[in-house]
C-alpha atoms as a PDB file:
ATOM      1  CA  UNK A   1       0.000   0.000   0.000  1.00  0.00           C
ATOM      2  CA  UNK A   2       1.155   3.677  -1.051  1.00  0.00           C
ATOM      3  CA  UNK A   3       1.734   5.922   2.195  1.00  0.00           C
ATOM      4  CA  UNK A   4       1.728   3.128   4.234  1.00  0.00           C
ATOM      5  CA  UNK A   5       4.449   1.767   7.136  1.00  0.00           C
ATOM      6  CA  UNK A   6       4.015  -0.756   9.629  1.00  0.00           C
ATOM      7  CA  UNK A   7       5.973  -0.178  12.816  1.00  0.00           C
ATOM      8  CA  UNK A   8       6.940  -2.332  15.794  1.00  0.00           C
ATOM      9  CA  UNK A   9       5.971  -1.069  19.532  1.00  0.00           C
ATOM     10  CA  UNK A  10       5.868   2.511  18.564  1.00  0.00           C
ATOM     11  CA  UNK A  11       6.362   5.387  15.883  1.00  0.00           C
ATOM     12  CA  UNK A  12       9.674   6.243  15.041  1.00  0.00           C
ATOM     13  CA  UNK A  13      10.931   9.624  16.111  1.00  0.00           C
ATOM     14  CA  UNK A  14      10.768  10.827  11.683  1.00  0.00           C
ATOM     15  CA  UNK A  15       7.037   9.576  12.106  1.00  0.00           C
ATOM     16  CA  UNK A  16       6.546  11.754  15.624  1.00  0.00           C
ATOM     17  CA  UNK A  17       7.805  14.662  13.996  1.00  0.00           C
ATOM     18  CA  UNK A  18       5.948  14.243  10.853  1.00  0.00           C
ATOM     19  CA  UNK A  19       3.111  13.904  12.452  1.00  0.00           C
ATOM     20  CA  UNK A  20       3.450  16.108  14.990  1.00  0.00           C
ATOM     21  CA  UNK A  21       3.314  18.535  12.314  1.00  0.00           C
ATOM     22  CA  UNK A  22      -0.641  18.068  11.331  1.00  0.00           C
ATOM     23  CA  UNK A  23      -3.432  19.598  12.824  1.00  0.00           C
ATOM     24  CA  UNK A  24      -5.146  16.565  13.433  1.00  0.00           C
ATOM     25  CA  UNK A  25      -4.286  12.660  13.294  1.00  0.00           C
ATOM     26  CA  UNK A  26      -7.126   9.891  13.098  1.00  0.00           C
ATOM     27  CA  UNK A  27      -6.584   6.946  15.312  1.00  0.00           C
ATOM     28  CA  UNK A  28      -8.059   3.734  15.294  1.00  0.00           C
ATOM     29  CA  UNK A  29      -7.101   0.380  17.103  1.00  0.00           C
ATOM     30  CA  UNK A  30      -7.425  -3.520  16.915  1.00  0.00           C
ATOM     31  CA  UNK A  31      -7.694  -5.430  19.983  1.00  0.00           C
ATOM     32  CA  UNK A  32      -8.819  -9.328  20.905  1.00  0.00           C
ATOM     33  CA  UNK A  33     -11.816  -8.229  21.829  1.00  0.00           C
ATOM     34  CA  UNK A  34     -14.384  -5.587  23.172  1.00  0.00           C
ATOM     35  CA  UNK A  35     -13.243  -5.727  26.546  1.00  0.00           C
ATOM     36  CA  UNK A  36     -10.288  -3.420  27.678  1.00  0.00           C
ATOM     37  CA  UNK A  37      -9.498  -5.369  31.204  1.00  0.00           C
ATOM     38  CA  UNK A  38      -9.396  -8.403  29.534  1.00  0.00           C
ATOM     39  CA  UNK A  39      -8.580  -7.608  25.529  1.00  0.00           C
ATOM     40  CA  UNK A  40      -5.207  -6.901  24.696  1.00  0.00           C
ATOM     41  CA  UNK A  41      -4.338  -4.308  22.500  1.00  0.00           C
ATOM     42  CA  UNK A  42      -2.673  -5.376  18.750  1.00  0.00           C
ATOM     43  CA  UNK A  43      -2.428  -2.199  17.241  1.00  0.00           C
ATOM     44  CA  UNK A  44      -2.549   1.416  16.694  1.00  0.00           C
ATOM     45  CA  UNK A  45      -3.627   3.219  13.293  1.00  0.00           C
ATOM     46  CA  UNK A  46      -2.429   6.341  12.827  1.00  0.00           C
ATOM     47  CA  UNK A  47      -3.466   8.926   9.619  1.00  0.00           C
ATOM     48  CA  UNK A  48      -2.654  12.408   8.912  1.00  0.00           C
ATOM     49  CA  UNK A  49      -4.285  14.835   7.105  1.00  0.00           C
ATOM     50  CA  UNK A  50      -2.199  14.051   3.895  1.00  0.00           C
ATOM     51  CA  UNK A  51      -3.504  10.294   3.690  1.00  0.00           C
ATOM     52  CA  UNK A  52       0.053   9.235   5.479  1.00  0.00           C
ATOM     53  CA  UNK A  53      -1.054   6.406   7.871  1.00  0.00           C
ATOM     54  CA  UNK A  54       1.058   3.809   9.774  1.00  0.00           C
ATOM     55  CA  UNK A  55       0.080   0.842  11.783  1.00  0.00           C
ATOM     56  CA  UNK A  56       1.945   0.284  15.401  1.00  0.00           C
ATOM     57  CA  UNK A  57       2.008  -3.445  16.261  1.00  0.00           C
ATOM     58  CA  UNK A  58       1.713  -3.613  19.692  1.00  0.00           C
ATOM     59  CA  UNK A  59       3.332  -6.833  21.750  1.00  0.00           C
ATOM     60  CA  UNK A  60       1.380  -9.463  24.535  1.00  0.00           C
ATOM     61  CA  UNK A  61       2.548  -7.433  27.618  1.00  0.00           C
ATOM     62  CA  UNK A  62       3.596  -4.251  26.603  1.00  0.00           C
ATOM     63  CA  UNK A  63       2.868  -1.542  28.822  1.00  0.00           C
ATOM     64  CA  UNK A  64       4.313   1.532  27.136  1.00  0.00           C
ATOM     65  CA  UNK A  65       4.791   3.201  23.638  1.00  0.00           C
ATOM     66  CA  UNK A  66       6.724   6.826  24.672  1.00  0.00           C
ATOM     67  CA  UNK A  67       6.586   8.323  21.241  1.00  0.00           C
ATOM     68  CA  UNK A  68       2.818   7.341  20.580  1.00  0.00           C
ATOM     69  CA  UNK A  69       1.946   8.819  24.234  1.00  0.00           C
ATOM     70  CA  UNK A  70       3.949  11.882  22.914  1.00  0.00           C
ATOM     71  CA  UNK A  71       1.700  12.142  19.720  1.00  0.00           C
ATOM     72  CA  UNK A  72      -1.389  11.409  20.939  1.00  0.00           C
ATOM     73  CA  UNK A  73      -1.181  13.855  24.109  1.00  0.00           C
ATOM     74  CA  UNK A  74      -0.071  16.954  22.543  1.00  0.00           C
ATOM     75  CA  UNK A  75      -3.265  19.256  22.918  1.00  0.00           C
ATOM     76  CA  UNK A  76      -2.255  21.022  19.815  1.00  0.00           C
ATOM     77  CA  UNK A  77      -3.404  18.217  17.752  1.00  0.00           C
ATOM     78  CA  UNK A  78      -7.302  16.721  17.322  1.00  0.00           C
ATOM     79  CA  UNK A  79      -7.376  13.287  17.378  1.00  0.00           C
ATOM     80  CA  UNK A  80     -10.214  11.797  15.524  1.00  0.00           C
ATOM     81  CA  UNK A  81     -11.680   8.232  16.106  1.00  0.00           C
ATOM     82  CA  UNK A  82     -14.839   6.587  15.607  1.00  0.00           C
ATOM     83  CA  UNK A  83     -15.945   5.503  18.690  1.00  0.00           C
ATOM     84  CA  UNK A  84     -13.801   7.088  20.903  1.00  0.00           C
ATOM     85  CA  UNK A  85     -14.889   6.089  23.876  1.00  0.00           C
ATOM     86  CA  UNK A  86     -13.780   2.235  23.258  1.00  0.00           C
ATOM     87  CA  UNK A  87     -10.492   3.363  22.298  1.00  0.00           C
ATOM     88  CA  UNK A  88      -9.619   5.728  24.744  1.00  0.00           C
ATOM     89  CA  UNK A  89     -10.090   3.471  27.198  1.00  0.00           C
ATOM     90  CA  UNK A  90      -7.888   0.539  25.342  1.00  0.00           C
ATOM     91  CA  UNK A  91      -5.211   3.168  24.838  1.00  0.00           C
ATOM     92  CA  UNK A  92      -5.404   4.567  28.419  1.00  0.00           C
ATOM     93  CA  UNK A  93      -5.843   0.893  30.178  1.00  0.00           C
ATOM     94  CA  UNK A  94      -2.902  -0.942  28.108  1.00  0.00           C
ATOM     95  CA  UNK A  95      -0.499   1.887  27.580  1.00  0.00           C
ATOM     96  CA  UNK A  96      -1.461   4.980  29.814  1.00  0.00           C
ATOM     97  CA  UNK A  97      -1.951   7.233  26.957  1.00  0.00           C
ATOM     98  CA  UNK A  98      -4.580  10.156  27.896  1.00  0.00           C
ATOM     99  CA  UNK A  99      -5.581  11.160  24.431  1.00  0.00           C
ATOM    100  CA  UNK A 100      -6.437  14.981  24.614  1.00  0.00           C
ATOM    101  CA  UNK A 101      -8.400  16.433  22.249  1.00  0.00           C
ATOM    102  CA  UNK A 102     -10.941  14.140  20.473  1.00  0.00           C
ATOM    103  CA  UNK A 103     -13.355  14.058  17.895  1.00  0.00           C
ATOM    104  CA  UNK A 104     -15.726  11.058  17.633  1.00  0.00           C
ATOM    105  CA  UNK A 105     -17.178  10.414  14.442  1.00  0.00           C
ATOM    106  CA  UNK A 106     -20.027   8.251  15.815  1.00  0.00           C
ATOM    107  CA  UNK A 107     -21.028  10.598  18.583  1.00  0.00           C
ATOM    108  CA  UNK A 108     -20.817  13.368  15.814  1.00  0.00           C
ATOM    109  CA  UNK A 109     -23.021  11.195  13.644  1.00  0.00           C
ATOM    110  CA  UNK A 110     -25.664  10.518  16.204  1.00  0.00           C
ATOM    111  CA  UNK A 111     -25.953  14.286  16.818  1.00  0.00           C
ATOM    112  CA  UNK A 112     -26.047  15.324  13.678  1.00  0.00           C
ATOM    113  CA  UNK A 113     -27.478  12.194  11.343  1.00  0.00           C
ATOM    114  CA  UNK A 114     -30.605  11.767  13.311  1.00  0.00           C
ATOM    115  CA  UNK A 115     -32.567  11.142   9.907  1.00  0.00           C
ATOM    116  CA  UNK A 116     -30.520   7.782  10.094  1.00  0.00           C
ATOM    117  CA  UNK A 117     -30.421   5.013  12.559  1.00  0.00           C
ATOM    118  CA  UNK A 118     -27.589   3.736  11.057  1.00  0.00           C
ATOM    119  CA  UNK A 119     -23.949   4.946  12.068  1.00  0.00           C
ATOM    120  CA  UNK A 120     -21.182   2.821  11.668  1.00  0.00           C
ATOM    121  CA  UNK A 121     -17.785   3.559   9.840  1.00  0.00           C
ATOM    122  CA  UNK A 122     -18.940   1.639   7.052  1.00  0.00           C
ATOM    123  CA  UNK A 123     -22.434   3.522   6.744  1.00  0.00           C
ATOM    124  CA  UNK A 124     -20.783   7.101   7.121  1.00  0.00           C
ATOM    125  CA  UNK A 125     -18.202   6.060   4.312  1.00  0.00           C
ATOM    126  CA  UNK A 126     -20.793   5.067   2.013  1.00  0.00           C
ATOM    127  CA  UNK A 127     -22.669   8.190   2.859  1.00  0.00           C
ATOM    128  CA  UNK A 128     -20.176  10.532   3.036  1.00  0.00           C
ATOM    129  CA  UNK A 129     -17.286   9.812   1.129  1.00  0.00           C
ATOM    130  CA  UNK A 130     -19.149   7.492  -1.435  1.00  0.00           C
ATOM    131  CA  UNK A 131     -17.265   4.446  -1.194  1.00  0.00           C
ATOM    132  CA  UNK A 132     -17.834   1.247  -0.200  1.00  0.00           C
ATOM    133  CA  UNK A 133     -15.462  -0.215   2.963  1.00  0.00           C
ATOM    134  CA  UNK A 134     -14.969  -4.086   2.851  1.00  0.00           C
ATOM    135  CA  UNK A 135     -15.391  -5.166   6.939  1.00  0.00           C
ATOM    136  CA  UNK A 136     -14.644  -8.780   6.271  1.00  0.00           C
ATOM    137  CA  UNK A 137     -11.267  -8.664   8.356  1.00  0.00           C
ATOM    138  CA  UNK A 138     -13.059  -6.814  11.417  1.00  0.00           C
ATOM    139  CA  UNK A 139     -13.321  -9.709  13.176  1.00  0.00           C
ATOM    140  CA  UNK A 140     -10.490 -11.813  12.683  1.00  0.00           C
ATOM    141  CA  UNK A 141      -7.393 -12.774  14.906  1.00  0.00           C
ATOM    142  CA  UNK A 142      -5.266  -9.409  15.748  1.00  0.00           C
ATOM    143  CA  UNK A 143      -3.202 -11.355  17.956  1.00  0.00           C
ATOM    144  CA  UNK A 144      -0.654 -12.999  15.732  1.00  0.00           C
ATOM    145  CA  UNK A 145       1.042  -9.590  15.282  1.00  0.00           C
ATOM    146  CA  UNK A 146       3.557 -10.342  13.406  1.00  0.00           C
ATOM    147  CA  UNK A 147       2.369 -12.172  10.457  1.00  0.00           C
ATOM    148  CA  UNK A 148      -0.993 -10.505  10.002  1.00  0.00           C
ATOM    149  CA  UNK A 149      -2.187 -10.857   5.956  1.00  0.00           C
ATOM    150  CA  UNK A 150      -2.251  -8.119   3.327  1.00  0.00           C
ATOM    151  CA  UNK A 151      -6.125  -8.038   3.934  1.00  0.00           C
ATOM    152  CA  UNK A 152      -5.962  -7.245   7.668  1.00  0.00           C
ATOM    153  CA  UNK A 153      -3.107  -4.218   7.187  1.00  0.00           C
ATOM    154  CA  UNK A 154      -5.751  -2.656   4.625  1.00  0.00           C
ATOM    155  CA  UNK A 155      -8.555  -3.140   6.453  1.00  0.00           C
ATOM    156  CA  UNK A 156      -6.657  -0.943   9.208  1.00  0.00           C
ATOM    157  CA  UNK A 157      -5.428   1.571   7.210  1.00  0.00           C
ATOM    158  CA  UNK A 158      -8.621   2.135   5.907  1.00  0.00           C
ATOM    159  CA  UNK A 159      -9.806   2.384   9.195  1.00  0.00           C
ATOM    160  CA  UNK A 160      -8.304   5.658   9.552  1.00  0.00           C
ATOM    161  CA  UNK A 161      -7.675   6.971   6.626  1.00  0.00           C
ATOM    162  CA  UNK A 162     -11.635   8.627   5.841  1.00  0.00           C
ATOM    163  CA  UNK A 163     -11.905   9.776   9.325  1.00  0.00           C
ATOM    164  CA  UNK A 164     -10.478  13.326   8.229  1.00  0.00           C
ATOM    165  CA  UNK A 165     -13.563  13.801   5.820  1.00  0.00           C
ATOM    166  CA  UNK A 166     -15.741  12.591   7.964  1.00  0.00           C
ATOM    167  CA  UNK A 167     -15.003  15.046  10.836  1.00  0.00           C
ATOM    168  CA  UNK A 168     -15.199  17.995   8.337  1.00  0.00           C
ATOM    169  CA  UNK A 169     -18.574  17.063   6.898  1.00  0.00           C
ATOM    170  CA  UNK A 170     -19.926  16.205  10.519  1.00  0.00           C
ATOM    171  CA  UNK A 171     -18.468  19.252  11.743  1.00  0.00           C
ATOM    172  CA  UNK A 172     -20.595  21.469   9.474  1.00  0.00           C
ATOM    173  CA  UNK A 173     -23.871  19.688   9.203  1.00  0.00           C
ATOM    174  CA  UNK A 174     -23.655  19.845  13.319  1.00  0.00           C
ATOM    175  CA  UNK A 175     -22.816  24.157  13.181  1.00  0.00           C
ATOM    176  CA  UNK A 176     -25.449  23.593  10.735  1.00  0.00           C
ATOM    177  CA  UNK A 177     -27.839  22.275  12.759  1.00  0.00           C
ATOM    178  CA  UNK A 178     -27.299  24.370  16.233  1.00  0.00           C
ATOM    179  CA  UNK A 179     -25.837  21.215  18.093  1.00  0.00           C
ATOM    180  CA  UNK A 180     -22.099  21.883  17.550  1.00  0.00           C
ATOM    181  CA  UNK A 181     -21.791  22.989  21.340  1.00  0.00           C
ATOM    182  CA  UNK A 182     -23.215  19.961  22.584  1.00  0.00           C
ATOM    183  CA  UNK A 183     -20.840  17.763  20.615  1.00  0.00           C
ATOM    184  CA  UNK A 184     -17.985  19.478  21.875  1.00  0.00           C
ATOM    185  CA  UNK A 185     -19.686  19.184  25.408  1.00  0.00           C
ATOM    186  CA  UNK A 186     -19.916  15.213  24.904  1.00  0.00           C
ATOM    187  CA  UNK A 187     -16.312  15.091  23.413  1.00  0.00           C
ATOM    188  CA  UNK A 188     -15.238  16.542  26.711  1.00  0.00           C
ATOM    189  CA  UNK A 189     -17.113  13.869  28.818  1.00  0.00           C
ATOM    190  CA  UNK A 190     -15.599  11.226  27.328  1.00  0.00           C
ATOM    191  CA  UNK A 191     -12.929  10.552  30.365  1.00  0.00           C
ATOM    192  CA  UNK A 192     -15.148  10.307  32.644  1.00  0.00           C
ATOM    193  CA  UNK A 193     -17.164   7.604  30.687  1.00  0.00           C
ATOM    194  CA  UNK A 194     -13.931   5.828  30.086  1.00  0.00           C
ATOM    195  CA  UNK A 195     -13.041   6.131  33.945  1.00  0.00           C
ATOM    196  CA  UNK A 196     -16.585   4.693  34.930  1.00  0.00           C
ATOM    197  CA  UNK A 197     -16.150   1.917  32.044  1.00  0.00           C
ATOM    198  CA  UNK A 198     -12.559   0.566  33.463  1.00  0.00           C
ATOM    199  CA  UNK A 199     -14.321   0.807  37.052  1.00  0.00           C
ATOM    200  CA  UNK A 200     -17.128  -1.514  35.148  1.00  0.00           C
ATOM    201  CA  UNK A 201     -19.594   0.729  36.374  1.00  0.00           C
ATOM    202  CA  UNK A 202     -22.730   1.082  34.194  1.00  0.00           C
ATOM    203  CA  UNK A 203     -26.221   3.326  33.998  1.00  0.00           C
ATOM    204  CA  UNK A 204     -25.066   5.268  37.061  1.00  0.00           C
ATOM    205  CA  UNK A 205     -27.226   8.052  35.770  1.00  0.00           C
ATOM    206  CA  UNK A 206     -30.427   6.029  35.955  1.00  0.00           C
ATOM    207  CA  UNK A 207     -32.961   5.951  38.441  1.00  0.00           C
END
């Protein structure tokens, strides 16, 4: 794949700086499962505004990925993710990474989309960008880290790599609609969700 690099525990220090250079970076990850106490992280997708992404396989015990933490906690950049809350709570949980400031595509989506019941990645490419995402790899085995196939590495990339659009078509059709505020309100919730999901605590706001 064009624009493409696979790296091994972390970004290299050319791929901090380059990327430290953008205004925003979309992230995405792959884990074993949907459970961030038990489900290790694989890997880490990274994209910049250019279309340069990178994948960062991550190994059974690591704790720590210094230039990654660097990227995705300087509060100059946006990080985008679909989802955000799963992830942030994968990245903080496995690697102590406290990514600062977000943009979730699906909260964006519910906000603004509510014509549609429908918001997965998949749906909002389609929509949006007018292409057609193949998901067959989504659930596969992440695990095997080293060998993963040709299909899995796309499937990542692409993972990140129409986030950018998204967030800049979301982002006006929520200004659009008056509800811009309140996304940025729920963006800025999002630790505290993340803190109550790694306590496993759940519907504390119900009766």
């Amino acid at each position: 794949m064009e624009n493409f690099e696979v790296c091994d525990r972390d970004i290299s220090q050319s791929l901090l700086e380059r990327y430290l250079a953008s205004d925003a970076i979309a992230v995405d990850t792959e884990t074993m499962g949907l459970n961030p106490l038990r489900d290790r992280l694989c890997l880490v997708q990274l994209c910049d505004n250019e279309g340069y992404s990178s994948a960062v396989r991550i190994e059974r015990g690591q704790t720590s990925a210094p230039n990654l933490k660097q990227l995705l906690e300087t509060v100059s950049i946006l990080k985008i993710f679909h989802f955000a809350r799963f992830d942030l709570a994968t990245l903080r949980h496995h690697l102590a990474i406290e990514v600062n400031p977000v943009f979730c595509t699906k909260i964006a989506s519910k906000l603004a989309r509510t014509y549609s019941p429908r918001h997965g990645l998949k749906e909002l490419v389609k929509e949006i960008v007018g292409l057609e995402l193949d998901k067959s790899a989504q659930s596969s085995d992440w695990g095997n880290v080293r060998d993963l196939t040709d299909e899995q590495l796309a499937y990542a990339a692409n993972d990140v790599r129409y986030l950018h659009d998204l967030s800049k078509r979301l982002t006006l059709m929520l200004q659009r609609e008056g509800r811009w505020h309140v996304a940025e309100d729920c963006f800025q919730c999002l630790p505290t969700f993340i803190t109550l999901d790694l306590l496993q605590y759940s519907n504390i706001f119900e009766h």
